[in-house]
Structures are given as structure tokens and as C-alpha cells.
N, C-alpha and C. Protein backbone atom coordinates (compact mmCIF):
# COMPACT_ATOMS: atom_id res chain seq x y z
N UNK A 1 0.17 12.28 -4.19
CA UNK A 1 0.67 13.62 -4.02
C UNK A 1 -0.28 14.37 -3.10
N UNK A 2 0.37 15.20 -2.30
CA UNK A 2 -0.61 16.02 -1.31
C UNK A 2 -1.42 16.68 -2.08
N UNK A 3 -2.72 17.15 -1.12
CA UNK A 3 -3.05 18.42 -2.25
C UNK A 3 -2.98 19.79 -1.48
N UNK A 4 -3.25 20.46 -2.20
CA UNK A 4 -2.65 21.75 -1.95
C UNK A 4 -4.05 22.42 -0.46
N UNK A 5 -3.13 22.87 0.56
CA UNK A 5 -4.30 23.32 1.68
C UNK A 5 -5.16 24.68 1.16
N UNK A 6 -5.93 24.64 2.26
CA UNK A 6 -7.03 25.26 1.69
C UNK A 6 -6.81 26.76 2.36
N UNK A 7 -7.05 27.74 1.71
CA UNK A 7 -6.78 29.19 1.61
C UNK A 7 -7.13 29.72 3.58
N UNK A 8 -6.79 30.39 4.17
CA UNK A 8 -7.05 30.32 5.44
C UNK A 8 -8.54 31.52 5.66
N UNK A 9 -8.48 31.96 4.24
CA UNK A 9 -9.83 32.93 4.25
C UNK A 9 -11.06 31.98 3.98
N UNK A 10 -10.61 30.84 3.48
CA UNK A 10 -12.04 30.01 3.67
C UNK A 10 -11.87 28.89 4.93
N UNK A 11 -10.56 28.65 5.45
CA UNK A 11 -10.76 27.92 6.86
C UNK A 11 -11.50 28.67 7.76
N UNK A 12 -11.52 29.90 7.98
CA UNK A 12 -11.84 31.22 8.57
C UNK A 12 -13.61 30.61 8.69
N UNK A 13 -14.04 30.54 7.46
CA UNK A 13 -15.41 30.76 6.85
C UNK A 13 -16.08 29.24 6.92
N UNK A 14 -15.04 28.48 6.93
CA UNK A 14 -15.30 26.97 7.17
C UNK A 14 -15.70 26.79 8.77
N UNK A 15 -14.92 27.28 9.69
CA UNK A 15 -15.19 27.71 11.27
C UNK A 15 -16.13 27.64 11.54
N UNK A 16 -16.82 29.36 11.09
CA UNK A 16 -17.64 30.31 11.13
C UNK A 16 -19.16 29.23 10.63
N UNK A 17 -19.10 29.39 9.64
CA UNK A 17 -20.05 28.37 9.19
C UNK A 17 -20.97 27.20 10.01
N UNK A 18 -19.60 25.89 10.58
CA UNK A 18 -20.37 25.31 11.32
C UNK A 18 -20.36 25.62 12.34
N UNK A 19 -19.87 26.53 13.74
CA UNK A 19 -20.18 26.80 14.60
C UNK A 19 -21.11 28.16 15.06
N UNK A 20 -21.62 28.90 14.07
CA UNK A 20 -22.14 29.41 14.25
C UNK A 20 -23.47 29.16 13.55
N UNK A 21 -23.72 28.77 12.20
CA UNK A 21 -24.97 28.44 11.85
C UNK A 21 -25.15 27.52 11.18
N UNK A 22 -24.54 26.30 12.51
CA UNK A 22 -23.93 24.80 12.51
C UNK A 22 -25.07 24.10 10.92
N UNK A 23 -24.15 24.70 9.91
CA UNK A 23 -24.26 23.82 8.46
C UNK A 23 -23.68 22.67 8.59
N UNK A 24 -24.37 21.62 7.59
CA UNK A 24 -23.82 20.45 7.38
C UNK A 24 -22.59 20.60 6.63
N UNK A 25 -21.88 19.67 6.56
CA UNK A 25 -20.54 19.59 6.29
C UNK A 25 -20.69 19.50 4.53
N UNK A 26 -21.61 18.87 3.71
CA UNK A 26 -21.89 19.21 2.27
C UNK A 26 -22.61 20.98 2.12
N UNK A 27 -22.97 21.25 3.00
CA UNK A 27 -23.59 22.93 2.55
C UNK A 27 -22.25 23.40 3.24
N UNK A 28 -21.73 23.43 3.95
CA UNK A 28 -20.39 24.20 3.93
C UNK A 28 -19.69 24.14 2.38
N UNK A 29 -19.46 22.62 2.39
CA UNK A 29 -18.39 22.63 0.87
C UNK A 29 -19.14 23.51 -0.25
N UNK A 30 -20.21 23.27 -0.72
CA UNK A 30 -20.87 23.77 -1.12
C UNK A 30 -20.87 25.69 -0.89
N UNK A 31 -21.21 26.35 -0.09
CA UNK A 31 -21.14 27.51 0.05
C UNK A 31 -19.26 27.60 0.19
N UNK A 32 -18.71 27.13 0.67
CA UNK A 32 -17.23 28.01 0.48
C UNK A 32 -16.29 27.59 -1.03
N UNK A 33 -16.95 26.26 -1.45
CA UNK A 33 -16.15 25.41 -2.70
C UNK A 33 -15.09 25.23 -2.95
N UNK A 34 -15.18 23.98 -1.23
CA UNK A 34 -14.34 23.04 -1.40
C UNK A 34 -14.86 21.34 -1.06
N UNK A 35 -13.85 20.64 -1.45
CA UNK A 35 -14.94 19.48 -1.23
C UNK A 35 -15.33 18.96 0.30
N UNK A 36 -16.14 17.62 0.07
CA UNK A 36 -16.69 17.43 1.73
C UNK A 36 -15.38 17.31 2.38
N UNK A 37 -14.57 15.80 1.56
CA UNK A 37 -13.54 15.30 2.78
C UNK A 37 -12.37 16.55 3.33
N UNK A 38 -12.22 17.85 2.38
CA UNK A 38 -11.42 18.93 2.88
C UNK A 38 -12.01 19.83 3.66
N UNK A 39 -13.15 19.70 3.62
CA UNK A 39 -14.32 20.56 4.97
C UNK A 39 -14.13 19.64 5.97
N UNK A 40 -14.04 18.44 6.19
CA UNK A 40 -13.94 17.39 7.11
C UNK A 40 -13.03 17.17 7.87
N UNK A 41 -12.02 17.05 7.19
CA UNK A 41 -10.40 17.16 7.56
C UNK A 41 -10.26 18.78 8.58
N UNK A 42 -11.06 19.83 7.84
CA UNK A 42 -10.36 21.01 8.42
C UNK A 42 -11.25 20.75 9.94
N UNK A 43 -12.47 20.67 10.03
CA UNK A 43 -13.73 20.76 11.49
C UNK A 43 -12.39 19.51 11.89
N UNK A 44 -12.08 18.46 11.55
CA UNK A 44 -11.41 17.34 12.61
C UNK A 44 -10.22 18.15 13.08
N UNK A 45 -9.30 18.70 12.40
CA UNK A 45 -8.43 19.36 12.66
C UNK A 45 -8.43 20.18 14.10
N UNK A 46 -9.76 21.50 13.82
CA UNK A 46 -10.11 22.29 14.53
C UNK A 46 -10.58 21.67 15.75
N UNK A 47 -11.35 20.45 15.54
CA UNK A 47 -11.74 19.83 16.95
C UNK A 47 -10.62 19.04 17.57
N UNK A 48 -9.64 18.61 17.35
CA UNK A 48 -7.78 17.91 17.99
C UNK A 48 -8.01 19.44 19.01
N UNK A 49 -7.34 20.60 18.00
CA UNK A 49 -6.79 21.83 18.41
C UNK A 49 -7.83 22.62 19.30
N UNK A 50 -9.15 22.21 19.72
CA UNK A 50 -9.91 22.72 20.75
C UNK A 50 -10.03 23.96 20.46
N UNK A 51 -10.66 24.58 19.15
CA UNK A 51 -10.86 25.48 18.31
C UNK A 51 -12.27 25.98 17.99
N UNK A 52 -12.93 26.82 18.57
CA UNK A 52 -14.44 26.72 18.26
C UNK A 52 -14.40 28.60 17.65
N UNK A 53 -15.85 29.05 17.39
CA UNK A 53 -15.78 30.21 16.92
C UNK A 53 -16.85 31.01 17.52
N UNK A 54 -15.91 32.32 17.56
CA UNK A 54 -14.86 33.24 17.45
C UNK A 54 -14.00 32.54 17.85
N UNK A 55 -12.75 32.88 16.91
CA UNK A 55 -11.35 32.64 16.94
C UNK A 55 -10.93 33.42 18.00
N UNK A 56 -10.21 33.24 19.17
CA UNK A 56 -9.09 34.17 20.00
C UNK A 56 -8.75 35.53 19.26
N UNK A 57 -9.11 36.94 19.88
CA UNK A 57 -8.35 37.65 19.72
C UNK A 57 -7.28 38.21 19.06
N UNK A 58 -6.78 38.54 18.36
CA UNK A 58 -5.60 38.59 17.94
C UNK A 58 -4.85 37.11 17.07
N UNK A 59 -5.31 36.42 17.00
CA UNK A 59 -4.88 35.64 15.78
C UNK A 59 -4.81 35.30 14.78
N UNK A 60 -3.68 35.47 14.53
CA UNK A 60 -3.08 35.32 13.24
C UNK A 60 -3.42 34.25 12.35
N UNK A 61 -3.23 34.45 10.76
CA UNK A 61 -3.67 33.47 10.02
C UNK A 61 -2.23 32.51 10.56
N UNK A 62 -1.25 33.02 10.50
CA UNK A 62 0.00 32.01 10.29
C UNK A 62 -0.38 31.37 11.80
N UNK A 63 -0.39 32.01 12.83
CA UNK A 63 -0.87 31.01 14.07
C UNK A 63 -1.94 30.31 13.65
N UNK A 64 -2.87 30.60 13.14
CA UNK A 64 -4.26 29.54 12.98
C UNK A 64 -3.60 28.28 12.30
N UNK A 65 -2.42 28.96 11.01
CA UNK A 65 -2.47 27.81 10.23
C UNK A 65 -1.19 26.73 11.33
N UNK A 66 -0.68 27.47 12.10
CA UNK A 66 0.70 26.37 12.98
C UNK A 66 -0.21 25.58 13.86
N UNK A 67 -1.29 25.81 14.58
CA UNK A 67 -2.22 25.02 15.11
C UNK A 67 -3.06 23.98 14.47
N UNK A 68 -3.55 23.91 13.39
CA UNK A 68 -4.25 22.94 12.65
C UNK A 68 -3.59 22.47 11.70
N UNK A 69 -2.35 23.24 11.34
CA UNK A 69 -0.81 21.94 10.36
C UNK A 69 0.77 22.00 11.48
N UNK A 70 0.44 21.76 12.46
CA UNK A 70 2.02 21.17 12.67
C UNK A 70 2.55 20.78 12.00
N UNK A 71 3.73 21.03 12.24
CA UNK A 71 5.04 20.77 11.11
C UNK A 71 5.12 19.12 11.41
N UNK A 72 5.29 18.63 10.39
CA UNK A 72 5.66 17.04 9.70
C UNK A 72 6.61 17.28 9.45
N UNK A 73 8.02 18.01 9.23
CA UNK A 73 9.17 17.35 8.98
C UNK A 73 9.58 16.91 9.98
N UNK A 74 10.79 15.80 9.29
CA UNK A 74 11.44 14.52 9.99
C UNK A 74 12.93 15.03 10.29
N UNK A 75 13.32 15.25 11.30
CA UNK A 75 14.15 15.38 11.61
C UNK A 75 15.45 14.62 11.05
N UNK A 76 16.73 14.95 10.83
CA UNK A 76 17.66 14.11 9.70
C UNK A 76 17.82 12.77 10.72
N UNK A 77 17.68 12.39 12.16
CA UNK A 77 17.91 11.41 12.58
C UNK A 77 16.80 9.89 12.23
N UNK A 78 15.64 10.81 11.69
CA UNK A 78 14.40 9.72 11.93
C UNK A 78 14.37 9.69 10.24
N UNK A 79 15.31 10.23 9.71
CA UNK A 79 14.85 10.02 7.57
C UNK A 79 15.11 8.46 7.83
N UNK A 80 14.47 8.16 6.76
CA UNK A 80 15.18 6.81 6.14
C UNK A 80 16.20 7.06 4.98
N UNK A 81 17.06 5.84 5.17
CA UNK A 81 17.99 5.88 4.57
C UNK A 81 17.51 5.88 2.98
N UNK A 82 18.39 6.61 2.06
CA UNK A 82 17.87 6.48 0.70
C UNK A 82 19.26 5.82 -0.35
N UNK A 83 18.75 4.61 -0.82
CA UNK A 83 19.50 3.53 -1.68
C UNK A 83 20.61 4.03 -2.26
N UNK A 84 21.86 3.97 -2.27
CA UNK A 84 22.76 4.44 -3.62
C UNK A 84 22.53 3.58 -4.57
N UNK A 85 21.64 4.23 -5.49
CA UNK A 85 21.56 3.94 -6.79
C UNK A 85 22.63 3.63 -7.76
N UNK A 86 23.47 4.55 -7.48
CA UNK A 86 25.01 3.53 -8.58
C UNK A 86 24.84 2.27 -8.18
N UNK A 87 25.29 1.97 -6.65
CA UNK A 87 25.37 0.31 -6.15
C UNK A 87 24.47 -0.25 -6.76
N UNK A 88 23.33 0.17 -6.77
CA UNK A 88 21.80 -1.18 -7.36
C UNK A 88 22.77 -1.49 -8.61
N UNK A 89 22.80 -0.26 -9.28
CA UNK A 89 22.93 -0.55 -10.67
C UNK A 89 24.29 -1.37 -10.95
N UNK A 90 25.39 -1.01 -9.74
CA UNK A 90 26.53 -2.26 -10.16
C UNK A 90 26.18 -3.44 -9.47
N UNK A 91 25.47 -3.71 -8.85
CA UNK A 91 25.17 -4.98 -8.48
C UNK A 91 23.99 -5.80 -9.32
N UNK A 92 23.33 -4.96 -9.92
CA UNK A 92 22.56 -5.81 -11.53
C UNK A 92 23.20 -6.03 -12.37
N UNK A 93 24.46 -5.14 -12.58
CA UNK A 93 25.00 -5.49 -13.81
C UNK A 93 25.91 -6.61 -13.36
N UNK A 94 26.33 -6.95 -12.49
CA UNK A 94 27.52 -7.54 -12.04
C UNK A 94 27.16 -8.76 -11.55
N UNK A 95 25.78 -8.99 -11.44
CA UNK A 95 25.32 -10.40 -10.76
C UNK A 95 23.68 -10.55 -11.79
N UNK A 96 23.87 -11.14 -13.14
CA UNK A 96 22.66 -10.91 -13.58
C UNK A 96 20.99 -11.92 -13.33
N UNK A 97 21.86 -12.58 -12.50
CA UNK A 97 20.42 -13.19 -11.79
C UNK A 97 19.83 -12.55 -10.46
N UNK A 98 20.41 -11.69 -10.10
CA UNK A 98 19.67 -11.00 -9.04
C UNK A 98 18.64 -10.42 -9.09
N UNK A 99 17.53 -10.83 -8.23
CA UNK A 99 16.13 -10.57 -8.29
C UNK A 99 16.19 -9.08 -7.47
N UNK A 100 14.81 -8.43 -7.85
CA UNK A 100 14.59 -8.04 -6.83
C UNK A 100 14.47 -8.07 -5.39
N UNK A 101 13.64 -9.10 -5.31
CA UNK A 101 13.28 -9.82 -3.77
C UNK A 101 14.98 -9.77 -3.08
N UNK A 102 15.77 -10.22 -3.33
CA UNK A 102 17.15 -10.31 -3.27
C UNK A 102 17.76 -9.20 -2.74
N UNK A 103 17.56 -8.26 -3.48
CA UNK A 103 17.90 -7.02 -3.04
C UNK A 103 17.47 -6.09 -1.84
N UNK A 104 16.07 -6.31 -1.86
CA UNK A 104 15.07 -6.33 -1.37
C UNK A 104 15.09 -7.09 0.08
N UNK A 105 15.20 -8.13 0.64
CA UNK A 105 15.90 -8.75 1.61
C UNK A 105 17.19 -8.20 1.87
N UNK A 106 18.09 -7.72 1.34
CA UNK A 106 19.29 -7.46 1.64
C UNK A 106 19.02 -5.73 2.56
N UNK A 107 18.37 -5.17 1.77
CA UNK A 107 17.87 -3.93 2.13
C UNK A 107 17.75 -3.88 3.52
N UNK A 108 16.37 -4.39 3.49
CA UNK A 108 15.91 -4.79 5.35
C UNK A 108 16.42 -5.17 5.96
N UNK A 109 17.27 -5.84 5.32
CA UNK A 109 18.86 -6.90 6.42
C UNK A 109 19.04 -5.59 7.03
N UNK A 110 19.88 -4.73 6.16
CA UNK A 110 20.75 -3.70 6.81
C UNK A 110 19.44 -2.32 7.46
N UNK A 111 18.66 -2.59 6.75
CA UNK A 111 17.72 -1.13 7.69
C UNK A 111 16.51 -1.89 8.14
N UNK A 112 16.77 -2.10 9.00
CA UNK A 112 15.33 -2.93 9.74
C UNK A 112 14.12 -2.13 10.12
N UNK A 113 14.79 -0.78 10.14
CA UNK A 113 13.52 0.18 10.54
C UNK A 113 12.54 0.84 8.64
N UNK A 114 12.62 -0.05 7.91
CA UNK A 114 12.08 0.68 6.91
C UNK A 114 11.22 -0.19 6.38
N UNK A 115 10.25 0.72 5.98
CA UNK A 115 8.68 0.01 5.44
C UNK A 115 8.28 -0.48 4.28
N UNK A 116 7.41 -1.27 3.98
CA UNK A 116 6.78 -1.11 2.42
C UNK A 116 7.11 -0.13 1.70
N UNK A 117 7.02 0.96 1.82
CA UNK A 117 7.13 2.22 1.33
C UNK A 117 7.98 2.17 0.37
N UNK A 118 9.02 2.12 1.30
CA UNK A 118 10.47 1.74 0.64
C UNK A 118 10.93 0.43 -0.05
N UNK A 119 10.16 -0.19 -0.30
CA UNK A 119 10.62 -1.59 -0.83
C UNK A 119 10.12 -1.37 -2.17
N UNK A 120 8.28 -0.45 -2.25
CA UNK A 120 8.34 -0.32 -3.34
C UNK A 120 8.91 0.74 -4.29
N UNK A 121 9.51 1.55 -3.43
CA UNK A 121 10.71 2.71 -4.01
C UNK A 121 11.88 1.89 -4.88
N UNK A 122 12.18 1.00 -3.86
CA UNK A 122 13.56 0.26 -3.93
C UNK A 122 13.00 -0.38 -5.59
N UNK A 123 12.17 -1.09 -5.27
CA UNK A 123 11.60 -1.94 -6.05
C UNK A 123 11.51 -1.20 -7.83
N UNK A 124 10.79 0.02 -7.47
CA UNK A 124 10.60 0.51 -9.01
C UNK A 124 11.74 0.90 -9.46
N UNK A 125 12.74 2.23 -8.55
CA UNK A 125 14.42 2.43 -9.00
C UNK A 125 15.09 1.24 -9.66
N UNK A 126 14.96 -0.01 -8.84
CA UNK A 126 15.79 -0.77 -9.35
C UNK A 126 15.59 -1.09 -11.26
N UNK A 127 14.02 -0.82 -11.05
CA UNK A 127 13.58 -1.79 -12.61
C UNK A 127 13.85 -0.70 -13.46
N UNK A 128 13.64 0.36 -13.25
CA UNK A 128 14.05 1.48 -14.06
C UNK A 128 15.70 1.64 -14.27
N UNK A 129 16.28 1.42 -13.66
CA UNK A 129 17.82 1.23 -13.64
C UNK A 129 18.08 -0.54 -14.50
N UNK A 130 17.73 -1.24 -14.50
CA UNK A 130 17.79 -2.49 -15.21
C UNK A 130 17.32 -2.29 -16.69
N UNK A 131 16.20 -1.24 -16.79
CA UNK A 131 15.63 -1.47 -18.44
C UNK A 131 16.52 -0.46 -19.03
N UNK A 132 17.10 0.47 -18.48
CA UNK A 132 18.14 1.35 -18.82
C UNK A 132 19.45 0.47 -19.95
């Protein structure tokens, strides 16, 4: 699960911190309290986005935060497809030697563009739908 980002009054202070009285990345976490790898993540962030301090003029927290989190959603063309679960479940009941793997191969047959990810999605739905 993600975790939740970090308040933009301490990205602010996270900035400030190492570029001005360039602290180590544990005395930052430490003075703002958060941990190293989320002090880490934010300076990598800021250094992609060519971000040093003073911040620009006039900017906004919501601009600070659209520059160091671009949007990650997936557009509906690039989702992966998601299983109809009735089908799993009539095709376990209806063929009771069907493995996973089975299904599982059949899957990828038809969506070639989908990952591990999804196999172990596929994979747990199915068993949860079988012990049902």
C-alpha cells in the first residue's frame, strides 16, 4: 500500500534544509520527522524536477506538489484488463480439475500484455472463489 505523502509544509522545510544549510539526509528526517527513505525520495524528486532553494516566486504548494508527483493515472486504454470473476468461478465449478496454472496460461493466451502482477491477482481471486 502507498504511504501517505508528506505534508508540503515540511517538503518546503525538507528543500530549505538541504540546500541551504546542506544537512545530511538523517538530520533532516530527524529535524522535520520524517523518515530517511521519505527525505530521500523527496531531494531525488526535487533533483529530476531541477528544483533548488528558494523556490520560484509565486509558487504554489499545488504547483510544487504537480512538479515532484505527476499524475500516474493510466489512461482507460493502457488499464489492464480485469478477470470476470463469475467466469473463474463457472469454469471451477464446471471443470473440477482445473488448475490454476491452467487458467493462468489461458489468461496470457488472451492478454499478452499483462504481468506477474496479475497472475498473482488472478491467482489469489481464483482460490478465494474455489474455498467459497
Amino acid at each position: 500500500m502507498p504511504s501517505k505523502r508528506v505534508l508540503m509544509k515540511k517538503i518546503k522545510r525538507i528543500l530549505e534544509l538541504r540546500f541551504v544549510f546542506k544537512l545530511s539526509i538523517r538530520a533532516i528526517a530527524r529535524n522535520v520527522g520524517v523518515g530517511r527513505s521519505s527525505v530521500s525520495r523527496i531531494l531525488e524528486r526535487a533533483t529530476v524536477a531541477n528544483l533548488t532553494w528558494p523556490l520560484p516566486d509565486g509558487m504554489t504548494d499545488a504547483e510544487l506538489e504537480t512538479i515532484l508527483y505527476p499524475s500516474t493515472a493510466r489512461s482507460a486504454s493502457t488499464q489492464r484488463p480485469v478477470p470476470n470473476w463469475a467466469e473463474v468461478q463457472l469454469e471451477l465449478t464446471k471443470h473440477r480439475t482445473l488448475t490454476l496454472a491452467q487458467l493462468w496460461k489461458e489468461y496470457i493466451a488472451a492478454h499478452p500484455s499483462s504481468t506477474v502482477t496479475i497472475a498473482i491477482c488472478i491467482a489469489v481471486g481464483a482460490l478465494r472463489i474455489w474455498i467459497r
